[in-house]
N, C-alpha and C. Protein backbone atom coordinates (compact mmCIF):
# COMPACT_ATOMS: atom_id res chain seq x y z
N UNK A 1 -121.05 88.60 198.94
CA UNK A 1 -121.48 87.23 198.76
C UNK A 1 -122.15 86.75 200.04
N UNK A 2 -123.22 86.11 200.10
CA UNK A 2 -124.08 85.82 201.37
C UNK A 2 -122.93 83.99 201.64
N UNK A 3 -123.31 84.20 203.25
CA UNK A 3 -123.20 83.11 204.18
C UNK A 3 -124.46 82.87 204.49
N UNK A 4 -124.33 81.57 204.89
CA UNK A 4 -125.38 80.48 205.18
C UNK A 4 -125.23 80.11 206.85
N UNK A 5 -125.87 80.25 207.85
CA UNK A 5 -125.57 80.03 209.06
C UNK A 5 -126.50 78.77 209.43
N UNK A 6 -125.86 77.97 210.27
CA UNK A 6 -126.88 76.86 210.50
C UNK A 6 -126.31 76.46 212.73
N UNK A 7 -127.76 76.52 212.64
CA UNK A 7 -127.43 76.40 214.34
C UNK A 7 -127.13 74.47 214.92
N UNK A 8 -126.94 73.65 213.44
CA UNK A 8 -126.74 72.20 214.07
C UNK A 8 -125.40 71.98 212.66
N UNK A 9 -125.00 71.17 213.66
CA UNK A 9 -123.59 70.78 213.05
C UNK A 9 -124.20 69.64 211.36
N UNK A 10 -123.29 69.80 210.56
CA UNK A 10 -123.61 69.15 209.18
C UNK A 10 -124.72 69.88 208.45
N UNK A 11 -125.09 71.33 208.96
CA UNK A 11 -125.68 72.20 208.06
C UNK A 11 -127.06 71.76 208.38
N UNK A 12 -127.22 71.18 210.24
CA UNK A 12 -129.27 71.21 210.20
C UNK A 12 -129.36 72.06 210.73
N UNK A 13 -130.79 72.18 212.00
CA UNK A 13 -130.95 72.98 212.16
C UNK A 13 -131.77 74.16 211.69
N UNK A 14 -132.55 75.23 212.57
CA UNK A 14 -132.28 76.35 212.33
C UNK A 14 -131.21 77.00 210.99
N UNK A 15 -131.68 77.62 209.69
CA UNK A 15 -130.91 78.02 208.92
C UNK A 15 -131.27 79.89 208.53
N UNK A 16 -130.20 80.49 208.42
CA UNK A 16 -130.37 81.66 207.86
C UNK A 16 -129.21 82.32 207.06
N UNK A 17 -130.02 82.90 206.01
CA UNK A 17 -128.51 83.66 204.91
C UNK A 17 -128.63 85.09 205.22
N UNK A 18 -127.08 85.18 205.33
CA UNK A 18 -126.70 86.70 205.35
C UNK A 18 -125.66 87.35 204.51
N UNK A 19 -125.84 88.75 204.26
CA UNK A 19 -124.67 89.38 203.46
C UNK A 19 -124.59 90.17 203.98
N UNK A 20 -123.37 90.86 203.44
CA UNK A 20 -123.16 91.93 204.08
C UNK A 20 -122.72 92.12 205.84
N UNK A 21 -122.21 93.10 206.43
CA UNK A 21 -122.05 93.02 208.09
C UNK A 21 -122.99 92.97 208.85
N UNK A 22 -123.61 91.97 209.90
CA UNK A 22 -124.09 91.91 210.69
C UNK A 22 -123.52 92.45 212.01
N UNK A 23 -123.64 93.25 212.81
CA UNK A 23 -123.36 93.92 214.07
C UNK A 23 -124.23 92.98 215.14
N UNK A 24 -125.69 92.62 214.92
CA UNK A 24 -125.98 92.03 215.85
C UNK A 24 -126.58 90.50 215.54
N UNK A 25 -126.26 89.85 215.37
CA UNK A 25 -127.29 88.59 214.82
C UNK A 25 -128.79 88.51 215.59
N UNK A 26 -128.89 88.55 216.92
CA UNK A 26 -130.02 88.33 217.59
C UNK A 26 -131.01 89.79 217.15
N UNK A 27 -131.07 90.81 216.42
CA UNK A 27 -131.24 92.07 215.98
C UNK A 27 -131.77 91.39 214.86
N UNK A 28 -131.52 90.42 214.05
CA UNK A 28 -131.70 90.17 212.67
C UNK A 28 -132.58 88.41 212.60
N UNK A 29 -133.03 88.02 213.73
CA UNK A 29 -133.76 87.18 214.27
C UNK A 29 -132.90 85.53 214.11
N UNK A 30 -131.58 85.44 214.69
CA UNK A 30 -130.75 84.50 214.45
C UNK A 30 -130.71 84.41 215.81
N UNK A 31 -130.83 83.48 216.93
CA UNK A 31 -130.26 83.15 218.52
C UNK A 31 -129.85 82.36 218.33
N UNK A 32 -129.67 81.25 217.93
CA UNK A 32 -129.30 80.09 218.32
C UNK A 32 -127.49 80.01 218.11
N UNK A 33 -126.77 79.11 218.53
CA UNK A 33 -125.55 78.92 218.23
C UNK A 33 -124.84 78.63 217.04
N UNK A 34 -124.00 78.84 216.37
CA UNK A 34 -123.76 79.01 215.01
C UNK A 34 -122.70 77.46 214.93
N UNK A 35 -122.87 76.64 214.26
CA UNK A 35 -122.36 75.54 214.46
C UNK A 35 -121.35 74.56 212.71
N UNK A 36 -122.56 75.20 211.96
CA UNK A 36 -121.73 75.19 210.46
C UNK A 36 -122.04 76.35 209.82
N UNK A 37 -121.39 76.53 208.68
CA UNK A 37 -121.53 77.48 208.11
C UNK A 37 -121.58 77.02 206.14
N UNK A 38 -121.70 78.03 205.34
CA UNK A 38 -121.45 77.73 204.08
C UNK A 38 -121.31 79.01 203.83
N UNK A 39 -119.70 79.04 203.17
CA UNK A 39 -119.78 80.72 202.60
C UNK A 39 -119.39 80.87 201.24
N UNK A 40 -120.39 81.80 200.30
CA UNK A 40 -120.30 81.75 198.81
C UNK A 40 -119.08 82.91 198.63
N UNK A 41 -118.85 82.73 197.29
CA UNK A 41 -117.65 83.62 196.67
C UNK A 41 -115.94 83.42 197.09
N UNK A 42 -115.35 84.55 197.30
CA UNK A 42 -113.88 83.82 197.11
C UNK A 42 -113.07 85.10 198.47
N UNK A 43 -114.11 85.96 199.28
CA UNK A 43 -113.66 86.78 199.95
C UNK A 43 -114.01 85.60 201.56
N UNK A 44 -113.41 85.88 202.97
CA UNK A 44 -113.24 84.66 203.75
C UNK A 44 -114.48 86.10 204.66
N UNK A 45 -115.00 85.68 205.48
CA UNK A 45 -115.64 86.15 206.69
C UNK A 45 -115.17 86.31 208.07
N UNK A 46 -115.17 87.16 208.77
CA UNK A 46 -114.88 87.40 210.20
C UNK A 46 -115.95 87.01 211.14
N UNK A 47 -116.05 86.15 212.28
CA UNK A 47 -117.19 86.38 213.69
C UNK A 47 -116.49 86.65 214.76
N UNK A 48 -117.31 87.40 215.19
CA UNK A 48 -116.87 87.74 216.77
C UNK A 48 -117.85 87.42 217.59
N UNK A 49 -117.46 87.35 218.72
CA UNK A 49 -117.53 86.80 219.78
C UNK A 49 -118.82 87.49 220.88
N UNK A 50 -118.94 89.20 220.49
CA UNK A 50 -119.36 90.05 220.88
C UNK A 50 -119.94 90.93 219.91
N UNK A 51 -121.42 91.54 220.33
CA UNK A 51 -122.06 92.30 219.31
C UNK A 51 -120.87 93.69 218.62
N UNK A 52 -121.25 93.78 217.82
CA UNK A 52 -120.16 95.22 217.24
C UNK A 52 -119.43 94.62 216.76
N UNK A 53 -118.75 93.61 216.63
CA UNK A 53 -117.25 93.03 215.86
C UNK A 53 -116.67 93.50 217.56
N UNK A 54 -116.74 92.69 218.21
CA UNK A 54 -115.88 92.91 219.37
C UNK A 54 -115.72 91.75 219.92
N UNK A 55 -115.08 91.63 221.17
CA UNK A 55 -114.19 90.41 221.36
C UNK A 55 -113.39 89.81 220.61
N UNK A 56 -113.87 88.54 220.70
CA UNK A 56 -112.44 87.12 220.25
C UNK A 56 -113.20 87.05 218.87
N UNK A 57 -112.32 86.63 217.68
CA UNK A 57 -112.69 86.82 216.49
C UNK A 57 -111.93 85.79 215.81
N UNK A 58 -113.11 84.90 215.01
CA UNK A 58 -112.41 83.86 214.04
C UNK A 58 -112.34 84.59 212.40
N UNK A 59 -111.31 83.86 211.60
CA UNK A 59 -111.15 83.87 210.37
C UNK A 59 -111.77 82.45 209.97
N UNK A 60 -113.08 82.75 209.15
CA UNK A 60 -113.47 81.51 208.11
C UNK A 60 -113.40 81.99 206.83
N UNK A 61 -112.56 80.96 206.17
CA UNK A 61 -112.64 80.97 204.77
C UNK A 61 -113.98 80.20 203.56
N UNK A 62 -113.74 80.87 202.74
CA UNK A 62 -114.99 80.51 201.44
C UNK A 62 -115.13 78.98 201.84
N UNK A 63 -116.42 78.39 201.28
CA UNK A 63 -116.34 76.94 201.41
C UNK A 63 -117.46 76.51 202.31
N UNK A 64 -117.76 75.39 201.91
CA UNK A 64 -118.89 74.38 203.29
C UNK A 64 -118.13 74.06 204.41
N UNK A 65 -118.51 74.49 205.57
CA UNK A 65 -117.75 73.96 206.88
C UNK A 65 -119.00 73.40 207.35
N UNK A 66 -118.93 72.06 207.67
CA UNK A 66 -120.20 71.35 208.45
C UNK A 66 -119.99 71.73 210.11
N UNK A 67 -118.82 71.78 210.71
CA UNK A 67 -118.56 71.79 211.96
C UNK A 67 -117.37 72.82 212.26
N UNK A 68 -118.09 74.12 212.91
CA UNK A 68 -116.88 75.13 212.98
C UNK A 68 -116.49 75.15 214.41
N UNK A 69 -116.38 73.75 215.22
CA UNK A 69 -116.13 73.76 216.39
C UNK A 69 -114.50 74.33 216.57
N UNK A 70 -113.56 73.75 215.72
CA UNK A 70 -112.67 74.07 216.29
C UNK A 70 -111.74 75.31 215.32
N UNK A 71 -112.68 75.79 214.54
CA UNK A 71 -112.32 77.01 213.96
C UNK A 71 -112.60 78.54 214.79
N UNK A 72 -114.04 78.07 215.45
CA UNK A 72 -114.63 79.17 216.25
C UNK A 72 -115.19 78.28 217.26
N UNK A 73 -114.60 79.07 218.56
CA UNK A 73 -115.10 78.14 219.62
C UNK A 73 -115.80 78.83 220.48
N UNK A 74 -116.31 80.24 220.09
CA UNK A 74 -117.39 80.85 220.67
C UNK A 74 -118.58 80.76 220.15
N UNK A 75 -119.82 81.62 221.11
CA UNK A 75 -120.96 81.98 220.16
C UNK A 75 -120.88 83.06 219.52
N UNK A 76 -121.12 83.53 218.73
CA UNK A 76 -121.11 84.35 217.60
C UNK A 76 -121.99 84.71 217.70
N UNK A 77 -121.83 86.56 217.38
CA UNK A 77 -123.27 87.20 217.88
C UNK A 77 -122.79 88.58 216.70
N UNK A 78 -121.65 88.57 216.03
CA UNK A 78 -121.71 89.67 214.93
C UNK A 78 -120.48 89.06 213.93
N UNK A 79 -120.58 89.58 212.65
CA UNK A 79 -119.59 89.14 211.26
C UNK A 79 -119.72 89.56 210.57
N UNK A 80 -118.66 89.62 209.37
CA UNK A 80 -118.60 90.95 208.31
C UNK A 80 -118.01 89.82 207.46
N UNK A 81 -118.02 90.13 205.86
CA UNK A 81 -117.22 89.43 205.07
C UNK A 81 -116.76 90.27 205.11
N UNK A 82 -115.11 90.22 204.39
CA UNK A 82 -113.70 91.14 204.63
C UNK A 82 -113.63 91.61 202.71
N UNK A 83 -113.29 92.78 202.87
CA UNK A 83 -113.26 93.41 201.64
C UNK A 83 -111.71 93.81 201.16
N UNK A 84 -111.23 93.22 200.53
CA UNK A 84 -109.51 93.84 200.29
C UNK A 84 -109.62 95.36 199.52
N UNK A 85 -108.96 96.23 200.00
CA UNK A 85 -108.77 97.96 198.89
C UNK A 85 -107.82 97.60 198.71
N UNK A 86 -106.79 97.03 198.89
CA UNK A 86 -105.44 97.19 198.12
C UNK A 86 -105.18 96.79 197.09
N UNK A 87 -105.75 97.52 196.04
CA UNK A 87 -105.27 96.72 194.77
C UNK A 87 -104.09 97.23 194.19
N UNK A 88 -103.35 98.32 194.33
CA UNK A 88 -101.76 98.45 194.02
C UNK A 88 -101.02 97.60 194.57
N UNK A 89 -101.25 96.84 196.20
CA UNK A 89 -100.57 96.22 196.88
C UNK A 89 -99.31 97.03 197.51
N UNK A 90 -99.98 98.16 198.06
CA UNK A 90 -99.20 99.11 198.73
C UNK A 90 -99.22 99.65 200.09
N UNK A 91 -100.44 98.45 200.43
CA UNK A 91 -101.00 99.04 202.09
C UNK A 91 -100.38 98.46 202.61
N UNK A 92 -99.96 99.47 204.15
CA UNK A 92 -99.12 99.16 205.29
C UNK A 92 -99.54 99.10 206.59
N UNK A 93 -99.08 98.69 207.28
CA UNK A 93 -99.48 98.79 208.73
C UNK A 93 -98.79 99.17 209.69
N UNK A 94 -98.80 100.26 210.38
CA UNK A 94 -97.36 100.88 211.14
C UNK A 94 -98.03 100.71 213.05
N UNK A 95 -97.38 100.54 213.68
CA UNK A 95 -97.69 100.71 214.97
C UNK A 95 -96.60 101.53 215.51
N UNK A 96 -97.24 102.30 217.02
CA UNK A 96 -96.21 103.21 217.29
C UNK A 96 -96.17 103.21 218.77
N UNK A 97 -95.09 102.43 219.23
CA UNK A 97 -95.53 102.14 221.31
C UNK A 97 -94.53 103.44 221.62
N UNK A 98 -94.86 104.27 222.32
CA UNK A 98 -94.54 105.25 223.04
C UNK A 98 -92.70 105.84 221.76
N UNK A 99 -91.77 105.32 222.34
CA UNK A 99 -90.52 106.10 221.72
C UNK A 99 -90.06 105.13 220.61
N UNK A 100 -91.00 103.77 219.98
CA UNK A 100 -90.46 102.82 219.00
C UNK A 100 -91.71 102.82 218.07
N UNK A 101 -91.27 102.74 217.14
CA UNK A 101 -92.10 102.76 215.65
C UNK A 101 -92.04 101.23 214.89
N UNK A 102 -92.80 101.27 213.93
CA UNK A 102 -92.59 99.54 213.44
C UNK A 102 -93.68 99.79 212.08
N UNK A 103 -93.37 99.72 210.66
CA UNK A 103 -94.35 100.04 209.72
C UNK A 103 -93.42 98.86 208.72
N UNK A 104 -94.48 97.88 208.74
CA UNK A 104 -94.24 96.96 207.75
C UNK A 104 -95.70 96.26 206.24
N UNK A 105 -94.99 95.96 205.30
CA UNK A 105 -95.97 96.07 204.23
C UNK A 105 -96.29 94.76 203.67
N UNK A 106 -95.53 93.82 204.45
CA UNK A 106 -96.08 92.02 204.26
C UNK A 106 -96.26 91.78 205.54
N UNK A 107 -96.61 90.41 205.67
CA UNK A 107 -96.96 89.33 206.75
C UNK A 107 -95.48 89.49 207.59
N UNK A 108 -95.70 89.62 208.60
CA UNK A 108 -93.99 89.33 209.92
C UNK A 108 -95.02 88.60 211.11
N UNK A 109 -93.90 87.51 211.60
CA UNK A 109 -94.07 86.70 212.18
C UNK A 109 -93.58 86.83 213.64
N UNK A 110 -92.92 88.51 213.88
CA UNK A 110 -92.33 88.48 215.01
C UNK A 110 -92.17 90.60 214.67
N UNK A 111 -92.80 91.14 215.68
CA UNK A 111 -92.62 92.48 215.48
C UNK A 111 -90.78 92.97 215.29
N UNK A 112 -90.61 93.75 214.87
CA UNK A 112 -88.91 94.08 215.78
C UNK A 112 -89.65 95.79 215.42
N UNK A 113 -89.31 96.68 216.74
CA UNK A 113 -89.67 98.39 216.08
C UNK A 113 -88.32 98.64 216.83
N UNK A 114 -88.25 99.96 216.09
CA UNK A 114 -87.07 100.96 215.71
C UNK A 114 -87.19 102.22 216.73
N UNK A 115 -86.36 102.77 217.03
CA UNK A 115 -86.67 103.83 217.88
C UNK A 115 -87.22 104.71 217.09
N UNK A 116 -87.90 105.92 217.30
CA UNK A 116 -88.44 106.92 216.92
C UNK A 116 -87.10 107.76 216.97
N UNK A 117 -87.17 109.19 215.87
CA UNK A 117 -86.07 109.83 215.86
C UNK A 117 -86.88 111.05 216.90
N UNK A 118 -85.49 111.46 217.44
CA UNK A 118 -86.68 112.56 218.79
C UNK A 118 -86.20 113.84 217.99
N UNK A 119 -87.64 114.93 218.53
CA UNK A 119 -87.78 115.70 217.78
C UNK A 119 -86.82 116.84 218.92
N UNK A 120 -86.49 118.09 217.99
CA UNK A 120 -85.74 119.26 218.92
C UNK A 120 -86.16 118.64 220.25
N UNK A 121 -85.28 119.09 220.95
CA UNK A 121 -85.53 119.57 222.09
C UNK A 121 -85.89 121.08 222.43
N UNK A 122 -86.68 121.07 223.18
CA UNK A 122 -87.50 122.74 223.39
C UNK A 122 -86.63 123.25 225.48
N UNK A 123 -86.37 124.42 224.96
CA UNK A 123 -85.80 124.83 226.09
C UNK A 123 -86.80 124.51 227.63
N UNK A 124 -88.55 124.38 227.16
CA UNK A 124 -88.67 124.16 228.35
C UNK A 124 -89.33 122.50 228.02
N UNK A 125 -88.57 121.78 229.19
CA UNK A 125 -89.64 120.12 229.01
C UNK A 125 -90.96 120.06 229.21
N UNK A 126 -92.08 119.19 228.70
CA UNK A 126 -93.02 119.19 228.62
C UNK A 126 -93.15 117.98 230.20
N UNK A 127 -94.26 118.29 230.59
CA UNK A 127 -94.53 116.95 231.79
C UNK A 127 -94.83 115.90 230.97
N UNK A 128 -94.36 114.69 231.47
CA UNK A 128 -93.99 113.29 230.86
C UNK A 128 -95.41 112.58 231.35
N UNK A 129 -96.16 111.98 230.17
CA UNK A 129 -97.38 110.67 230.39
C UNK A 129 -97.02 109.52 230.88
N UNK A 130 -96.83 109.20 231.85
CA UNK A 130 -96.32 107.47 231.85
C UNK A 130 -97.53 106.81 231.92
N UNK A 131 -98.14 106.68 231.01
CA UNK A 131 -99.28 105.68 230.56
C UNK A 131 -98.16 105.41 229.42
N UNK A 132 -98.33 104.35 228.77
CA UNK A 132 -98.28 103.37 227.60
C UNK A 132 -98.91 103.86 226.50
N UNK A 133 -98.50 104.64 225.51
CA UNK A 133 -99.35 104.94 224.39
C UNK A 133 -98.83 104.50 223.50
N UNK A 134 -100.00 103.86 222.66
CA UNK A 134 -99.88 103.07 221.45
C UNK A 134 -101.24 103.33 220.42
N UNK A 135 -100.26 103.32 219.59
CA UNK A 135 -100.99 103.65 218.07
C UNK A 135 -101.26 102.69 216.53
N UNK A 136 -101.75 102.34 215.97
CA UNK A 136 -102.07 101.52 214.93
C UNK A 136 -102.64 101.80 214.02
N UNK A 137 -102.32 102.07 212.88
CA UNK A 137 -102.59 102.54 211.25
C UNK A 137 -102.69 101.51 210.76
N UNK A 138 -103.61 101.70 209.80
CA UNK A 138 -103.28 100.62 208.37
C UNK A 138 -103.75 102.06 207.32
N UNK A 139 -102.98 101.45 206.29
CA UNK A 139 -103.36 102.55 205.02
C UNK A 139 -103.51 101.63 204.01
N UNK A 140 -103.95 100.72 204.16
CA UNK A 140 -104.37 99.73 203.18
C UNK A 140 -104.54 98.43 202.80
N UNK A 141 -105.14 97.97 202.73
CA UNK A 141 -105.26 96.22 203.16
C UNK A 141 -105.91 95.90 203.69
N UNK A 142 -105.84 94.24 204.04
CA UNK A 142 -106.54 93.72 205.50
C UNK A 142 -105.80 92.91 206.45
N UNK A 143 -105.34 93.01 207.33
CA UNK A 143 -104.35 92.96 208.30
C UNK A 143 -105.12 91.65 209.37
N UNK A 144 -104.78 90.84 209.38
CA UNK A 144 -105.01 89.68 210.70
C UNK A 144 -103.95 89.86 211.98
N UNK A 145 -104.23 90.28 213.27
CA UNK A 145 -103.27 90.73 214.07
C UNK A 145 -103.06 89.27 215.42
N UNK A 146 -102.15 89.38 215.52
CA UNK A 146 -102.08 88.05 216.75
C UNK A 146 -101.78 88.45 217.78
N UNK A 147 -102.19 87.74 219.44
CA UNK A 147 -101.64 88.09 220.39
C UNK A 147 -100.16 87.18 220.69
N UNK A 148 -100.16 86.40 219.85
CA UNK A 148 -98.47 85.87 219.79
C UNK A 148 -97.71 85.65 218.76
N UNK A 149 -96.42 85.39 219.18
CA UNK A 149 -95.00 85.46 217.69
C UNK A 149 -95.97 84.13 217.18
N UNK A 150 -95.49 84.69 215.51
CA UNK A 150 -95.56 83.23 214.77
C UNK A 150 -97.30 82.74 214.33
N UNK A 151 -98.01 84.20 214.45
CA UNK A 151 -99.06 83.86 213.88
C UNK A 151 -100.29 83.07 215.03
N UNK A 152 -100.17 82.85 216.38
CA UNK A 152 -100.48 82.22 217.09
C UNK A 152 -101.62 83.08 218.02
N UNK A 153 -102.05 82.21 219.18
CA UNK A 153 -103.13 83.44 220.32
C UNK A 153 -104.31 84.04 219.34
N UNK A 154 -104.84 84.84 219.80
CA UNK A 154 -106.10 85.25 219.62
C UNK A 154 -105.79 85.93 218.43
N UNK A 155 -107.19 86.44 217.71
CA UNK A 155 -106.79 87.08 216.59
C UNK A 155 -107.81 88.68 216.25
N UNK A 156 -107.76 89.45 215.70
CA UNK A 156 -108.17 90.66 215.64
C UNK A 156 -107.89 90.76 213.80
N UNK A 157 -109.03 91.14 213.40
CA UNK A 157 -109.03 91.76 211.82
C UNK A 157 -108.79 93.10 211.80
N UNK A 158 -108.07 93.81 211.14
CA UNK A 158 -108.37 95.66 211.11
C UNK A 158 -108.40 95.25 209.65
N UNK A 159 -109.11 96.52 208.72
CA UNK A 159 -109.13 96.63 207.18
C UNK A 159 -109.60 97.91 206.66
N UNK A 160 -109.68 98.44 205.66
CA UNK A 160 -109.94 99.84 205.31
C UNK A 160 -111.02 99.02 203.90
N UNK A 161 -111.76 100.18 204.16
CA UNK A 161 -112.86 100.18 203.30
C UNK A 161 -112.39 100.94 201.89
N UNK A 162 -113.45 100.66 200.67
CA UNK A 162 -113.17 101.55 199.79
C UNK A 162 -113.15 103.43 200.19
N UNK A 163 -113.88 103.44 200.74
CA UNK A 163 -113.65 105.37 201.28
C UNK A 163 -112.67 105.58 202.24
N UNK A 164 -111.70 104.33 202.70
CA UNK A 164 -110.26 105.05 203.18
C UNK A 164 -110.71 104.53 205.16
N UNK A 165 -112.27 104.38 205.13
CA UNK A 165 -112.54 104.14 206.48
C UNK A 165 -111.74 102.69 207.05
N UNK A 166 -111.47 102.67 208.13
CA UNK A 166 -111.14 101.80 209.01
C UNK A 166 -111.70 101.13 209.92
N UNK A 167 -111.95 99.84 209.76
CA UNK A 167 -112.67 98.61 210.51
C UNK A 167 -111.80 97.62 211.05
N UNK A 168 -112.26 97.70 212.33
CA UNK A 168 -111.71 96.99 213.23
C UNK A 168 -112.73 95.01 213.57
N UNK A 169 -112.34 94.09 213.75
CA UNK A 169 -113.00 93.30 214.65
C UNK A 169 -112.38 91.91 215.38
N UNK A 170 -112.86 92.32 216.41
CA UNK A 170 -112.00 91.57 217.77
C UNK A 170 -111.51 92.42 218.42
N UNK A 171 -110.80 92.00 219.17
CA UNK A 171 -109.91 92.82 220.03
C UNK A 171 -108.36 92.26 221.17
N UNK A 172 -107.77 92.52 220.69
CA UNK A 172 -106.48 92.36 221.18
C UNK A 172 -106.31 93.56 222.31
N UNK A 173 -105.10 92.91 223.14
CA UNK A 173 -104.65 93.51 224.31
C UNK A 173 -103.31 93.88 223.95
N UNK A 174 -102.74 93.00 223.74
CA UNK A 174 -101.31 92.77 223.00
C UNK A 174 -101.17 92.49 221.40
N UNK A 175 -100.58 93.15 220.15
CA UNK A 175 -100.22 91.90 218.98
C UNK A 175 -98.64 92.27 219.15
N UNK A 176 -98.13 90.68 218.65
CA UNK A 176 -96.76 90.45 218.74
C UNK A 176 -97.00 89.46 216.93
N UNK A 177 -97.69 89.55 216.50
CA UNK A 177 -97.16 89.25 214.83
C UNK A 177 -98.40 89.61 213.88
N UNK A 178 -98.59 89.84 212.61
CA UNK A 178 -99.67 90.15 211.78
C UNK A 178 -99.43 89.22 210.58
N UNK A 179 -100.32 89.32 209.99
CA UNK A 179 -100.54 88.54 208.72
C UNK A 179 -101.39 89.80 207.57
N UNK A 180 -100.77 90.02 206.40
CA UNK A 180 -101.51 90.32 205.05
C UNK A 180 -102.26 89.44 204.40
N UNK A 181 -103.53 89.91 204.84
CA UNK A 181 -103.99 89.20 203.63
C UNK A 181 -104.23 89.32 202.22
N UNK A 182 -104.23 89.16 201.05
CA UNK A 182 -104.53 89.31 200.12
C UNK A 182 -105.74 88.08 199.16
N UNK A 183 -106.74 88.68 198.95
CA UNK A 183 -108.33 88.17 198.17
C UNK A 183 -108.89 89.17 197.26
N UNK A 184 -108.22 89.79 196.39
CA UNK A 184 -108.78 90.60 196.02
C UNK A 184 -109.72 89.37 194.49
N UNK A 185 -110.50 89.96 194.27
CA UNK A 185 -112.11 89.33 193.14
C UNK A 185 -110.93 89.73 191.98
């Protein structure tokens, strides 16, 4: 479903329609600042902050917004409408920080992970990484990630496409809660 971008608040301005993911807006002859929006159909749109779906990233939903000041308080320079695959309603999202695991299949408002079960022990030890490794799956859905409890802080989209691929946009340092979404047509 195409969006309507308008570079003056109450929909003046500079106007241009888009569908589909844009990676670069200024690539597709849009500069100016994105200030309202109008988005058709019933799936919500992602912008980021940074070309690629990178950086800080708003969630706008379907609907006329005359003034997306305090929905998105950057400039916007890439956006995707968000596509749900889960139509069994079976996609999960597991994260995995070094020796704790955490795979949950609704919205949580506060992580809690579980230890990992450790595997044999091998007669000889392996040398130990002390970097921080962390991991993040989704196997289905579209996942809104936060940098704080309770749905709060910055936000990051991940989602899987119909061929199983995985799309990311924004970017988090930290998430400490997620949200499911569900829009399926």
């Amino acid at each position: 479903m195409p969006v309507k971008l308008c570079t003056e608040v109450g929909f003046k301005g500079d106007k241009k329609k888009f569908s589909g993911a844009v990676d670069n807006l200024a690539k597709r002859q849009f500069y100016g600042q994105v200030k309202s929006v109008m988005i058709d159909g019933t799936r919500p749109w992602v912008f980021c902050a940074d070309f690629d779906f990178r950086g800080k990233a708003a969630l706008i939903e379907p609907g006329e917004h005359s003034d997306i000041s305090t929905l998105c308080s950057f400039k916007v320079k890439s956006m995707c409408e968000l596509i749900d695959t889960d139509k069994e309603k079976r996609g999960k999202l597991e994260i995995v920080v070094e020796d704790a695991e955490m795979s949950v299949t609704d919205s949580t408002p506060e992580f809690v992970f579980q230890k990992k079960p450790k595997p044999e022990q091998n007669e000889q030890q392996q040398p130990q990484d002390y970097k921080v490794k962390a991991r993040l799956e989704v196997t289905g859905g579209t996942w809104l990630l936060f940098s704080e409890q309770g749905y709060g802080g910055d936000l990051a989209v991940v989602t899987t496409s119909n061929n199983g691929r995985r799309m990311s946009f924004g970017q988090l340092a930290t998430v400490r809660s997620a949200k499911k979404l569900s829009f399926l047509d």
